[in-house]
N, C-alpha and C. Protein backbone atom coordinates (compact mmCIF):
# COMPACT_ATOMS: atom_id res chain seq x y z
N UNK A 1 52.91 301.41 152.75
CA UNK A 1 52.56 302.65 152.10
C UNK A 1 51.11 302.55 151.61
N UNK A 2 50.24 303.53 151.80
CA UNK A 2 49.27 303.77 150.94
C UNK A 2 48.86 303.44 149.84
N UNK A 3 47.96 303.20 149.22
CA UNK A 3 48.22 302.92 147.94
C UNK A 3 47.36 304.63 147.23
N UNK A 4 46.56 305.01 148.33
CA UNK A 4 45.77 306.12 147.71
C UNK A 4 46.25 307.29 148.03
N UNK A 5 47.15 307.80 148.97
CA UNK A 5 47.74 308.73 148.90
C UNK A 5 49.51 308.91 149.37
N UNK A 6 49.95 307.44 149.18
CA UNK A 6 50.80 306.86 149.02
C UNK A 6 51.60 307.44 150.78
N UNK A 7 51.21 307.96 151.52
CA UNK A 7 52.08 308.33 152.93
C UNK A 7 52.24 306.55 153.57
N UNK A 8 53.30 306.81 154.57
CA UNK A 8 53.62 305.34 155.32
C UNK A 8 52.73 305.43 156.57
N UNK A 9 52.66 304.28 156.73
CA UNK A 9 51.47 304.26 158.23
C UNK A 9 51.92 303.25 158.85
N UNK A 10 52.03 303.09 159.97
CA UNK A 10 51.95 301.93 160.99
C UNK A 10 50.86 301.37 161.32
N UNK A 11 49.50 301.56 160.91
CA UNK A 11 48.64 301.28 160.42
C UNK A 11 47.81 300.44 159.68
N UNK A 12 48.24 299.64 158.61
CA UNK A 12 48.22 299.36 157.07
C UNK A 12 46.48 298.48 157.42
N UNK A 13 45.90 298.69 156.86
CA UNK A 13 44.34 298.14 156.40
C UNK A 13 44.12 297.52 154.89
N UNK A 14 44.49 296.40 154.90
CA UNK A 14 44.39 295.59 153.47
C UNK A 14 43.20 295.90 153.08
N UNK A 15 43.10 296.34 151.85
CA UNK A 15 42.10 296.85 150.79
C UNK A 15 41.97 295.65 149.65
N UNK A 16 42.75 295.24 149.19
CA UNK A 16 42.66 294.40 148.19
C UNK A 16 43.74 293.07 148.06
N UNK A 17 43.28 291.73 147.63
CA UNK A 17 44.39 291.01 147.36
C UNK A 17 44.43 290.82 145.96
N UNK A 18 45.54 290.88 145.39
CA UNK A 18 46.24 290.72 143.74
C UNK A 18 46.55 288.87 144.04
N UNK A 19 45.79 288.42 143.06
CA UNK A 19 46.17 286.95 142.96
C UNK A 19 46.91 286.68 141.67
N UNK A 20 47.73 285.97 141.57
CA UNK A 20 48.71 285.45 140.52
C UNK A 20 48.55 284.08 139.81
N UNK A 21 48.56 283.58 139.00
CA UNK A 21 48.51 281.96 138.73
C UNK A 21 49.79 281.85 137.89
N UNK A 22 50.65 282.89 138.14
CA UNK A 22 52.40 281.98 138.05
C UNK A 22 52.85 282.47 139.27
N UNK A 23 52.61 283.04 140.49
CA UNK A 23 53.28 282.61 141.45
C UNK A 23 52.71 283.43 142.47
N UNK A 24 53.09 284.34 143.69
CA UNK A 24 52.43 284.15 144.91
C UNK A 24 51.66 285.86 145.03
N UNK A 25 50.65 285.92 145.01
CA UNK A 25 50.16 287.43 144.81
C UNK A 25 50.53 287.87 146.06
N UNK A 26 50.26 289.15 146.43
CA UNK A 26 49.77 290.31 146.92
C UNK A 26 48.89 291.02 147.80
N UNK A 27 49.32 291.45 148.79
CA UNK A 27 48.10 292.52 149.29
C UNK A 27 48.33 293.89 149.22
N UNK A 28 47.55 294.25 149.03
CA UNK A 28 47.63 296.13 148.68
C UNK A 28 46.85 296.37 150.01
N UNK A 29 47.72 298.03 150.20
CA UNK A 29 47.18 298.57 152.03
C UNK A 29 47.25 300.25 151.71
N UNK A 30 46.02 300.17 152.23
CA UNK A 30 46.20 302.03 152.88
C UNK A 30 46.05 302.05 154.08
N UNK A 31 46.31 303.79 154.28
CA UNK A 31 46.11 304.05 155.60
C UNK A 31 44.63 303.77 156.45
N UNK A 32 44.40 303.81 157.50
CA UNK A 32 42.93 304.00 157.94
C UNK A 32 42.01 305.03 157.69
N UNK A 33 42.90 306.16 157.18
CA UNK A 33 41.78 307.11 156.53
C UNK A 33 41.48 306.97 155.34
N UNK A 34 41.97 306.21 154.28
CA UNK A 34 41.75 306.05 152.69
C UNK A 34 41.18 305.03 152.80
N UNK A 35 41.41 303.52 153.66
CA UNK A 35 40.84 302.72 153.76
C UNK A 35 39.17 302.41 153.54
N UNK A 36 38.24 303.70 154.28
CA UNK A 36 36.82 303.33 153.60
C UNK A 36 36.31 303.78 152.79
N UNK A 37 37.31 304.36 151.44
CA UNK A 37 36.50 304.57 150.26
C UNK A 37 36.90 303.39 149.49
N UNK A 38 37.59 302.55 149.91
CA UNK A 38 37.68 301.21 149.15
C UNK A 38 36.42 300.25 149.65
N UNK A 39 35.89 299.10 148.21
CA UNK A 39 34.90 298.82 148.97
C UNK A 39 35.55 297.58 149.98
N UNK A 40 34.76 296.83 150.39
CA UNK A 40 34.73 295.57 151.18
C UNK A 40 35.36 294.19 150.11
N UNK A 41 36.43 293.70 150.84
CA UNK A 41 36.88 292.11 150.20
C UNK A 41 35.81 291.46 150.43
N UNK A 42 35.69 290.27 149.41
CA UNK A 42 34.30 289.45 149.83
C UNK A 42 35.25 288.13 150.73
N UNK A 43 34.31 288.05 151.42
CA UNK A 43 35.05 286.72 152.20
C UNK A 43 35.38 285.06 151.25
N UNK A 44 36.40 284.76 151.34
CA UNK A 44 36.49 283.83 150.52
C UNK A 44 35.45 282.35 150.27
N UNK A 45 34.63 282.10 151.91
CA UNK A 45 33.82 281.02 151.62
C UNK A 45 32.57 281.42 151.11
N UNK A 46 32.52 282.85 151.14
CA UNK A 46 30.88 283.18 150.43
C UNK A 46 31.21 283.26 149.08
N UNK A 47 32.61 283.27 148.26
CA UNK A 47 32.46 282.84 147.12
C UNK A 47 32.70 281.82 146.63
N UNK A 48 32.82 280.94 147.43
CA UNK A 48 32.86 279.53 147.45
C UNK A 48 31.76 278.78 147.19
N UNK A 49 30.68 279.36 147.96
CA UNK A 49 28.89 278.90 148.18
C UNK A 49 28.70 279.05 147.07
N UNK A 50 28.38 280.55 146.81
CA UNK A 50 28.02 280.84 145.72
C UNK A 50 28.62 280.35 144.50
N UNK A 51 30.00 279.72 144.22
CA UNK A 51 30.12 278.90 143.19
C UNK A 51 29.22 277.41 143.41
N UNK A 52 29.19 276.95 144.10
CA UNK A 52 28.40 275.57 144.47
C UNK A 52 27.09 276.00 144.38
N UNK A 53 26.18 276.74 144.60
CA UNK A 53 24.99 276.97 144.33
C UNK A 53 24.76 277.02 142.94
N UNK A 54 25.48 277.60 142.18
CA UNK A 54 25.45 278.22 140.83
C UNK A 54 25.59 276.68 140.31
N UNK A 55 26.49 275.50 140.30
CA UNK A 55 26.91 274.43 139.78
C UNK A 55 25.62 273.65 140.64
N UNK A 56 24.68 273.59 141.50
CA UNK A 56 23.63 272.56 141.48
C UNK A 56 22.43 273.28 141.26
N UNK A 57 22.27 274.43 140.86
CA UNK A 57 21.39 275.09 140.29
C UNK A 57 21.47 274.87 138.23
N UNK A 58 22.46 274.21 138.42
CA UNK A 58 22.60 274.24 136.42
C UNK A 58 23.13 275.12 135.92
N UNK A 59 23.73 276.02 136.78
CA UNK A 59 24.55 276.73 136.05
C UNK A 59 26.06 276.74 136.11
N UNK A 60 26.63 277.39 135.09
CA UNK A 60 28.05 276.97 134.90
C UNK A 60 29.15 278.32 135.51
């Protein structure tokens, strides 16, 4: 189901993942037409870098 205008699709375009730290998150989906007013997931190793840059740059 949608999450933005809640119809069912055969379709589904993950928009977002819900993460949990007591147990197993989530993906949220719309259709392909609601899909690009959501923005872009960031890819997980570019926030990976960017934590490691930040930690040998001196920052925390």
């Amino acid at each position: 189901m949608c999450v933005r205008c809640n119809t069912l699709t055969s379709r589904p375009v993950v928009v977002s993942e819900v993460h949990a730290g007591s147990g197993p998150g989530f993906n949220v989906y719309a259709c392909a037409e609601c899909a690009p007013h959501f923005p872009v997931l960031p890819d997980a190793l570019d926030l990976l870098e960017s934590g490691w840059r930040k930690r040998t740059e001196g920052g925390r």
